[in-house]
Protein backbone atom coordinates (compact mmCIF):
# COMPACT_ATOMS: atom_id res chain seq x y z
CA UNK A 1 -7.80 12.28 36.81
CA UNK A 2 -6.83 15.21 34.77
CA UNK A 3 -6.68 13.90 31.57
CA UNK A 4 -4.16 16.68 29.89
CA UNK A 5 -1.65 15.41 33.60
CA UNK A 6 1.78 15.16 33.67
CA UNK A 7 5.19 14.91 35.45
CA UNK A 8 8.24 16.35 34.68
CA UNK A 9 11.32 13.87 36.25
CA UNK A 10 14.61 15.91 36.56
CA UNK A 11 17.34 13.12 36.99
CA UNK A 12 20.63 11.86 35.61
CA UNK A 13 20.66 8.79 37.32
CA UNK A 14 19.30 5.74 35.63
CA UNK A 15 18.88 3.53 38.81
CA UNK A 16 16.74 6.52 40.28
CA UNK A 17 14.43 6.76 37.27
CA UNK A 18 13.53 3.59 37.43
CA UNK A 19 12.82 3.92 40.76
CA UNK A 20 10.63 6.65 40.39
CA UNK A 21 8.78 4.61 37.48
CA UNK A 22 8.32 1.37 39.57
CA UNK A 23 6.64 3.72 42.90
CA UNK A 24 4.52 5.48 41.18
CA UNK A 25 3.03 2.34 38.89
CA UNK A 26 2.94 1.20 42.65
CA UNK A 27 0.52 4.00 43.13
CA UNK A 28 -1.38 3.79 39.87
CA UNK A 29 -0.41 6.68 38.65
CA UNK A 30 -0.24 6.13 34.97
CA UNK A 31 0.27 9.68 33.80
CA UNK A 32 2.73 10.44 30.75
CA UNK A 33 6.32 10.81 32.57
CA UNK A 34 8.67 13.07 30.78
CA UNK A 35 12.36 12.62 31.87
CA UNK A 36 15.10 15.33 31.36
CA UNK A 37 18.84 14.77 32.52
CA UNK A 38 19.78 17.78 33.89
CA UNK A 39 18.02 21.40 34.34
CA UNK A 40 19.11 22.65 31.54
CA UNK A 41 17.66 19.91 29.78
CA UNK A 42 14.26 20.55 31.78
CA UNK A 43 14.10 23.97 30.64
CA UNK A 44 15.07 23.23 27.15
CA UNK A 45 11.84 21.07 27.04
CA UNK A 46 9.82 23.21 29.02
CA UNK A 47 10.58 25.81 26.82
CA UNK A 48 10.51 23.92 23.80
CA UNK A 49 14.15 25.02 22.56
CA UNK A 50 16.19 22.31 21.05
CA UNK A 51 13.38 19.66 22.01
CA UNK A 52 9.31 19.35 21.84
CA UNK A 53 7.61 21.64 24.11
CA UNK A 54 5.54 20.23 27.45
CA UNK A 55 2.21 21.03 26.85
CA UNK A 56 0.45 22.07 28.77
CA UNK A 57 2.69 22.15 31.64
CA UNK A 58 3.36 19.10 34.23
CA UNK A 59 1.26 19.17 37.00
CA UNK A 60 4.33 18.11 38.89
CA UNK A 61 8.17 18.38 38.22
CA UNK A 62 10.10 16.00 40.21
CA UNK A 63 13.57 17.39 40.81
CA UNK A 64 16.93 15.47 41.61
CA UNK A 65 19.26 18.79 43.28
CA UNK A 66 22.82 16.85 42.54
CA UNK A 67 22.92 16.78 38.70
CA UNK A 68 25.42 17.70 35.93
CA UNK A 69 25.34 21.36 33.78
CA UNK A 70 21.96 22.65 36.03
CA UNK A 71 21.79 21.43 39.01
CA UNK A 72 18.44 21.73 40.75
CA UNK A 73 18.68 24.80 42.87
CA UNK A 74 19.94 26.28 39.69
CA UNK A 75 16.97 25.03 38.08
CA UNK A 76 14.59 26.29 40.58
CA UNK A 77 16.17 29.64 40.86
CA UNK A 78 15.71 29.66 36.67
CA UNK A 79 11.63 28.93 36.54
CA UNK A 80 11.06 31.36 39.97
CA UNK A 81 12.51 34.15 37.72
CA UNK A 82 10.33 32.75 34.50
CA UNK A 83 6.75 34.50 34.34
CA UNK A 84 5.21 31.01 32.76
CA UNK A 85 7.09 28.35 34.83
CA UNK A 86 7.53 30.63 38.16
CA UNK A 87 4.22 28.49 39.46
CA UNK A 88 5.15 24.66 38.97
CA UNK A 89 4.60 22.75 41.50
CA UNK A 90 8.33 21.26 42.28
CA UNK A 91 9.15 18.46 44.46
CA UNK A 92 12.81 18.08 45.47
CA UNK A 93 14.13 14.26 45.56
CA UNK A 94 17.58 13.93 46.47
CA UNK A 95 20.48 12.08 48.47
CA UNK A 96 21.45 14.92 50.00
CA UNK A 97 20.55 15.55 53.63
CA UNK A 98 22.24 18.78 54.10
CA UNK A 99 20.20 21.39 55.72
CA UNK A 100 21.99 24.32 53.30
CA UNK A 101 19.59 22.39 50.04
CA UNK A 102 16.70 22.07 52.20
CA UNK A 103 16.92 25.78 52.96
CA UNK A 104 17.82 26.89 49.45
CA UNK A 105 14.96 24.78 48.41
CA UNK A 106 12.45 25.62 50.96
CA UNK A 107 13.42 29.35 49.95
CA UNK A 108 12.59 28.64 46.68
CA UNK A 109 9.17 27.57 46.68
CA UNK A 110 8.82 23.93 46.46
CA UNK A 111 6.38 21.64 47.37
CA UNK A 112 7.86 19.27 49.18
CA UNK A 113 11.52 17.37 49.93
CA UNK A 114 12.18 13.64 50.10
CA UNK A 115 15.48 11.87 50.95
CA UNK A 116 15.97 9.05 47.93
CA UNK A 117 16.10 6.21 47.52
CA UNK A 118 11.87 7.48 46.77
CA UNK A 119 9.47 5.56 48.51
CA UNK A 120 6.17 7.26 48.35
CA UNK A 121 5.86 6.03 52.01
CA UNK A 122 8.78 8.93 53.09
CA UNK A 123 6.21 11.90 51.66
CA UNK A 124 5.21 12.77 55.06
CA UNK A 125 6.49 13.59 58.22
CA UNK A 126 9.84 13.44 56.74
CA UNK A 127 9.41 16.30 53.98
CA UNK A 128 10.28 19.25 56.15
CA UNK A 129 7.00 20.78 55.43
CA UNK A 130 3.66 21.56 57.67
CA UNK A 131 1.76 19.53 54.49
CA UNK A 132 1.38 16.23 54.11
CA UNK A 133 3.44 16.58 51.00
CA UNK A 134 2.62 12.99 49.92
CA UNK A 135 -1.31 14.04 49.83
CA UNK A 136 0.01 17.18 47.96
CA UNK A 137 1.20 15.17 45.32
CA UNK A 138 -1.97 13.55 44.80
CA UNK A 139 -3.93 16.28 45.08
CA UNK A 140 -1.68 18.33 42.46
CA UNK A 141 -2.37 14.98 40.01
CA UNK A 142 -5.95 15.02 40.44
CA UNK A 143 -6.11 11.34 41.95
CA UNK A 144 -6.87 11.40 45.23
């Protein structure tokens, strides 16, 4: 495992952090988890304005779309336009089912989409995308 790993969580609920804290212990993935709000909040700290810079980057930014002040098509639109964050790898988690996000998303360069609540177990077939998006994941953390 890549030693210098991380993951960026993007969410304002505190039910859905949790959640994504309790599946990926369930996966032994014990990587440092930084947790921002909002996207503006994810920038700020991916940036380091107003808060202490990521570094180096997250291997993996996991990205809630419905959320207060950035949302995360907002977000994504932001770090596609930014020459150091343009490559992250983002994965979209989210309630919504509306094929206007996944589009906007998909358009947008992300790794993969899952429906919450997250169970690692919906990675797959389910993500919209030709790649196993749950073996992705793994890959992108270097513990496979």
């Amino acid at each position: 495992m890549d030693s210098e790993a991380s993951i960026l969580l993007v969410e304002d609920d505190y039910l859905d952090i949790r959640n994504v804290e309790r599946e990926l212990k369930k996966i032994n993935v014990n990587l440092p988890l930084h947790i921002a709000r909002n996207g503006r909040e994810a920038l700020d700290m991916l940036r380091g304005e107003g808060y202490p810079k990521i570094e180096p980057l997250p291997k993996v930014v996991m990205l809630d779309i419905n959320m207060p002040k950035m949302n995360g098509i907002e977000f994504l639109t932001e770090i596609r336009q930014d020459p150091v964050l343009h490559d992250l790898n983002v994965f979209i988690m989210t309630t919504s089912n509306e094929e206007t996000d996944r589009f906007a998303a998909k358009n947008l360069n992300i790794s993969g989409y899952i429906v919450k609540p997250l169970t690692f177990d919906s990675f797959g077939g389910k993500s919209g995308s030709t790649i196993d998006s749950f073996s992705l994941f793994l890959d992108l953390l270097k513990i496979k």
